[in-house]
N, C-alpha and C. Protein backbone atom coordinates (compact mmCIF):
# COMPACT_ATOMS: atom_id res chain seq x y z
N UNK A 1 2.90 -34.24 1.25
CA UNK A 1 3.91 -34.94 2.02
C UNK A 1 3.22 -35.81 3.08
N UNK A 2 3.50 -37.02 2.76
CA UNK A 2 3.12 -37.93 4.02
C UNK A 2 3.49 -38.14 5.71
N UNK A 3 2.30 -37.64 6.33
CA UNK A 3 3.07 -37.51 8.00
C UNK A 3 3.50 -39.34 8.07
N UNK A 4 4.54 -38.87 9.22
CA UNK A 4 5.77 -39.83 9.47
C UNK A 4 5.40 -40.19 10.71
N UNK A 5 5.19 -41.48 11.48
CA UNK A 5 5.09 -42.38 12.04
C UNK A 5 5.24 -41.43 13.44
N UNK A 6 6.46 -41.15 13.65
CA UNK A 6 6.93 -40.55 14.90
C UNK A 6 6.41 -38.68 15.19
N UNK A 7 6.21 -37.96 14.01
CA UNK A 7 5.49 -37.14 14.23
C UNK A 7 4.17 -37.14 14.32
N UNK A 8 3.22 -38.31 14.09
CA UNK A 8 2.07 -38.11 14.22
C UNK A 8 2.05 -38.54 15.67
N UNK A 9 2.55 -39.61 16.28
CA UNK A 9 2.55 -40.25 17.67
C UNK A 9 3.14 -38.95 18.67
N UNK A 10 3.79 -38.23 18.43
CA UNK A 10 4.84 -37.17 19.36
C UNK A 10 3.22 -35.53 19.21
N UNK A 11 2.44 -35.34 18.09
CA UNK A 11 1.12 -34.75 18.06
C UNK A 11 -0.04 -35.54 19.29
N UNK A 12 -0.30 -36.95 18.89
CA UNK A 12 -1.07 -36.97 19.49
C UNK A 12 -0.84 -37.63 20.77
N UNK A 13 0.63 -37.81 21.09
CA UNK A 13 0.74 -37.79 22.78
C UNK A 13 0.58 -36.43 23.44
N UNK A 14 0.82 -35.31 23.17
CA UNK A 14 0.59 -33.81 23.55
C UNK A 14 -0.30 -33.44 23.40
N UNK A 15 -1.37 -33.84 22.71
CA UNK A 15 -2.56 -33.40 22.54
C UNK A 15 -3.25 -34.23 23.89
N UNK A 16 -3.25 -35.54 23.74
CA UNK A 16 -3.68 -36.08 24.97
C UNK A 16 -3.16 -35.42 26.29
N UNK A 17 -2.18 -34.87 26.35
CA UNK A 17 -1.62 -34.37 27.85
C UNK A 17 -2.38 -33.35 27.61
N UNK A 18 -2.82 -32.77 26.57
CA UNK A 18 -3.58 -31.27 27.04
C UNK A 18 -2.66 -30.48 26.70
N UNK A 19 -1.63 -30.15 26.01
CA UNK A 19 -0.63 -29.22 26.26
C UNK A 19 -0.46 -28.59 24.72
N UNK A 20 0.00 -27.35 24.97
CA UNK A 20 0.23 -27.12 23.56
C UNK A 20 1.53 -26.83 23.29
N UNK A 21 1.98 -26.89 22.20
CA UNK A 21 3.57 -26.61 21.40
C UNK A 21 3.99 -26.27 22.56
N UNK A 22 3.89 -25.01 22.65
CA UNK A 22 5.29 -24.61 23.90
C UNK A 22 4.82 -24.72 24.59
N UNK A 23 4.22 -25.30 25.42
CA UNK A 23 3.82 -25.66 26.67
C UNK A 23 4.76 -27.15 27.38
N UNK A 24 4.98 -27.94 25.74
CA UNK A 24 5.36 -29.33 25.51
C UNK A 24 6.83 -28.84 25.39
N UNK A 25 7.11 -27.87 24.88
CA UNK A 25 8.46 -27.48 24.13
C UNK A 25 9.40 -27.22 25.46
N UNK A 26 8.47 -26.44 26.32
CA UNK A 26 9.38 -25.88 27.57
C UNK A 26 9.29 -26.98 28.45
N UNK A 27 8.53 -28.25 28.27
CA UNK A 27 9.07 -29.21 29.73
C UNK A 27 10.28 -30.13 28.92
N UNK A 28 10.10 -29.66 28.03
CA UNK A 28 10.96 -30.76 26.94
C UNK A 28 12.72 -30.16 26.92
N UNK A 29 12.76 -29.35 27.43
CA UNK A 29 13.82 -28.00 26.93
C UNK A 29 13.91 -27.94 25.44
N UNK A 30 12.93 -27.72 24.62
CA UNK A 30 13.70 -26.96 23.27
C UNK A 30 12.30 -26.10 23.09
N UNK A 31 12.59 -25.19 21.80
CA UNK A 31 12.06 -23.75 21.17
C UNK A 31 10.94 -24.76 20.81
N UNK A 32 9.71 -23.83 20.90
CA UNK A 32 8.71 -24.40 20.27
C UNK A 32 8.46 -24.45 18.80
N UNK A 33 9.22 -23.39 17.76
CA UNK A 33 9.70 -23.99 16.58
C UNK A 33 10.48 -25.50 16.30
N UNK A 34 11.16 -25.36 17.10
CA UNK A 34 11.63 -27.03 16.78
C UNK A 34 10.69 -28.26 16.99
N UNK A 35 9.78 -27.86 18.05
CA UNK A 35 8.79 -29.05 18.31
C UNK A 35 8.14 -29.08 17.25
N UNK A 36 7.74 -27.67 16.30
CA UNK A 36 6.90 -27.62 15.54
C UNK A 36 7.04 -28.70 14.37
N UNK A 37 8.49 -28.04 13.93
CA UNK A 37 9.40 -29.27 13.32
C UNK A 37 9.67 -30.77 13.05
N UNK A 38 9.12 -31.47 14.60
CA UNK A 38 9.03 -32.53 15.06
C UNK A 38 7.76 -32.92 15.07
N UNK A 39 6.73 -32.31 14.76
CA UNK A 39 5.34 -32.56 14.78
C UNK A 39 4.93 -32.60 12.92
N UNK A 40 6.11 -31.72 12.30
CA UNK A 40 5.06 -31.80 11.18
C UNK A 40 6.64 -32.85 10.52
N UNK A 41 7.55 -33.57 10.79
CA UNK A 41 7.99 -34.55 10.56
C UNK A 41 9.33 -33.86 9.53
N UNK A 42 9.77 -32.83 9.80
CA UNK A 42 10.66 -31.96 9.09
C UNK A 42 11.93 -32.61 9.78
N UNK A 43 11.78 -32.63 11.20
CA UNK A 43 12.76 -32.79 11.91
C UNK A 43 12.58 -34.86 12.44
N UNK A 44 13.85 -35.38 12.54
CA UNK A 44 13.10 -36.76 12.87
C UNK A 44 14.36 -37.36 14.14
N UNK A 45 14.50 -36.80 15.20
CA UNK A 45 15.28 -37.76 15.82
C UNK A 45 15.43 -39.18 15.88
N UNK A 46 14.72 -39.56 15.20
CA UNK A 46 15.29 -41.31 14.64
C UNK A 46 16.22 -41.57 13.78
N UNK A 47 16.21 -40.82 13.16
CA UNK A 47 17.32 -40.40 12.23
C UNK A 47 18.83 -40.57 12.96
N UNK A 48 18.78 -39.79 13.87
CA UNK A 48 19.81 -39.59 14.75
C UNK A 48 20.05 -40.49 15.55
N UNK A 49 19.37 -41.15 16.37
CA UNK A 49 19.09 -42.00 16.71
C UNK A 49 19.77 -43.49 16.06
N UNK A 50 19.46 -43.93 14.81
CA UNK A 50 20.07 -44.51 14.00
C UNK A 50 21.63 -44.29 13.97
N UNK A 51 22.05 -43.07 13.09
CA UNK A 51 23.42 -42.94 12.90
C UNK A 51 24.34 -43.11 14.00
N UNK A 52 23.85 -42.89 15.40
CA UNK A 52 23.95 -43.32 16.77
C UNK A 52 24.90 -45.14 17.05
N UNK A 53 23.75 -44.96 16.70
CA UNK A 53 23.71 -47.04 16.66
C UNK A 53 24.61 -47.14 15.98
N UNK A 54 24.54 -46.79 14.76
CA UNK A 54 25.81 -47.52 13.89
C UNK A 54 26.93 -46.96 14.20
N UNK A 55 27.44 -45.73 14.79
CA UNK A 55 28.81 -45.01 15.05
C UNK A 55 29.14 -46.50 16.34
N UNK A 56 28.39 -46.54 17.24
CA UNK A 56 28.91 -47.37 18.55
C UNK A 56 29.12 -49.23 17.89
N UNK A 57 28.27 -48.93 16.91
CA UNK A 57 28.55 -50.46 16.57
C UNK A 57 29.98 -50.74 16.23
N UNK A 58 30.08 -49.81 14.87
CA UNK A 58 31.86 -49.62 14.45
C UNK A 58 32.77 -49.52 15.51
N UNK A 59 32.66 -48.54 16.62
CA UNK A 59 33.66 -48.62 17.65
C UNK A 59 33.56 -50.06 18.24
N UNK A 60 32.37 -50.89 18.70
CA UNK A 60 32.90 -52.09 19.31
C UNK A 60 33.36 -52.68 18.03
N UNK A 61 32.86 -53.27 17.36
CA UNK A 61 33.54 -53.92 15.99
C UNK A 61 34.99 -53.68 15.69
N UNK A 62 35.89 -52.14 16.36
CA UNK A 62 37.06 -51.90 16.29
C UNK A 62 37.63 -52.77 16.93
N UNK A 63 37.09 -52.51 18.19
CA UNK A 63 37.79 -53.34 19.35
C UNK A 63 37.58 -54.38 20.00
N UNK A 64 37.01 -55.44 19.08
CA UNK A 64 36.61 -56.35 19.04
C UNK A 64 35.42 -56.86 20.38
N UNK A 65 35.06 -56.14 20.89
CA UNK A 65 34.16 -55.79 21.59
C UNK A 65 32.67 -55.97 21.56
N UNK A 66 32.07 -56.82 22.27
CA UNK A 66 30.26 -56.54 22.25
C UNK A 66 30.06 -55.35 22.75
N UNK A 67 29.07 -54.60 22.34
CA UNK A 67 28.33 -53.06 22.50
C UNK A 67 27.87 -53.09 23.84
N UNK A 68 27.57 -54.22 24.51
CA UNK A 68 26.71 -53.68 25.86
C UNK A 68 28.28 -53.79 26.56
N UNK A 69 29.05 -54.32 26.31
CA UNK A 69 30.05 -53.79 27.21
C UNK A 69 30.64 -52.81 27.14
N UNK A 70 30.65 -51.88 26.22
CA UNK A 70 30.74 -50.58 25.87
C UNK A 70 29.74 -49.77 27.43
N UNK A 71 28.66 -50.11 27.20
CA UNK A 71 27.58 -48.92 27.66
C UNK A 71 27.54 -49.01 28.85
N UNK A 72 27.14 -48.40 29.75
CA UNK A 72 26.40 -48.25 31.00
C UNK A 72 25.86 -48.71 31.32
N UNK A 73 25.29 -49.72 32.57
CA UNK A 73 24.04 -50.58 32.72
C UNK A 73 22.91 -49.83 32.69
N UNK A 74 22.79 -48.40 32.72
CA UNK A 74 21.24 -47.39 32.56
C UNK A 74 21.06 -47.61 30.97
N UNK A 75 22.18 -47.69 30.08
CA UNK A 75 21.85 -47.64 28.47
C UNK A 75 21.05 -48.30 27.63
N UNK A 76 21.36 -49.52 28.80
CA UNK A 76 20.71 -51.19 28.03
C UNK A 76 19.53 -51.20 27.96
């Protein structure tokens, strides 16, 4: 299985901090199984991330609406 873009970068930013799994896991708030997850590319919050985007797109597109007027000025 080929490592994935965002789990190899999310390895070797923690490695550079010096930190290990749960060390990273607990400033992060989640289980250090899940980081594990996220390191070996099982898990991919871009994913989510994505489906994200497109749910808010459809809602402005409902309401005929541009998206940044939807959001928060912190979102942008």
């Amino acid at each position: 299985m080929a490592e994935k873009p965002f789990a190899v970068r999310l390895r070797k930013a923690r490695q550079q901090a010096g930190l290990t799994q749960r060390q990273a896991a607990d400033a992060a708030g989640i289980s250090q199984p899940h980081w594990a997850k996220l390191e070996l590319g099982i898990r991919d919050p871009l994913a989510n991330v994505r489906r994200i985007e497109e749910a808010m797109g459809k809602l402005a597109k409902a309401v005929s609406c541009p998206l940044d007027d939807l959001l928060p000025p912190r979102a942008r």
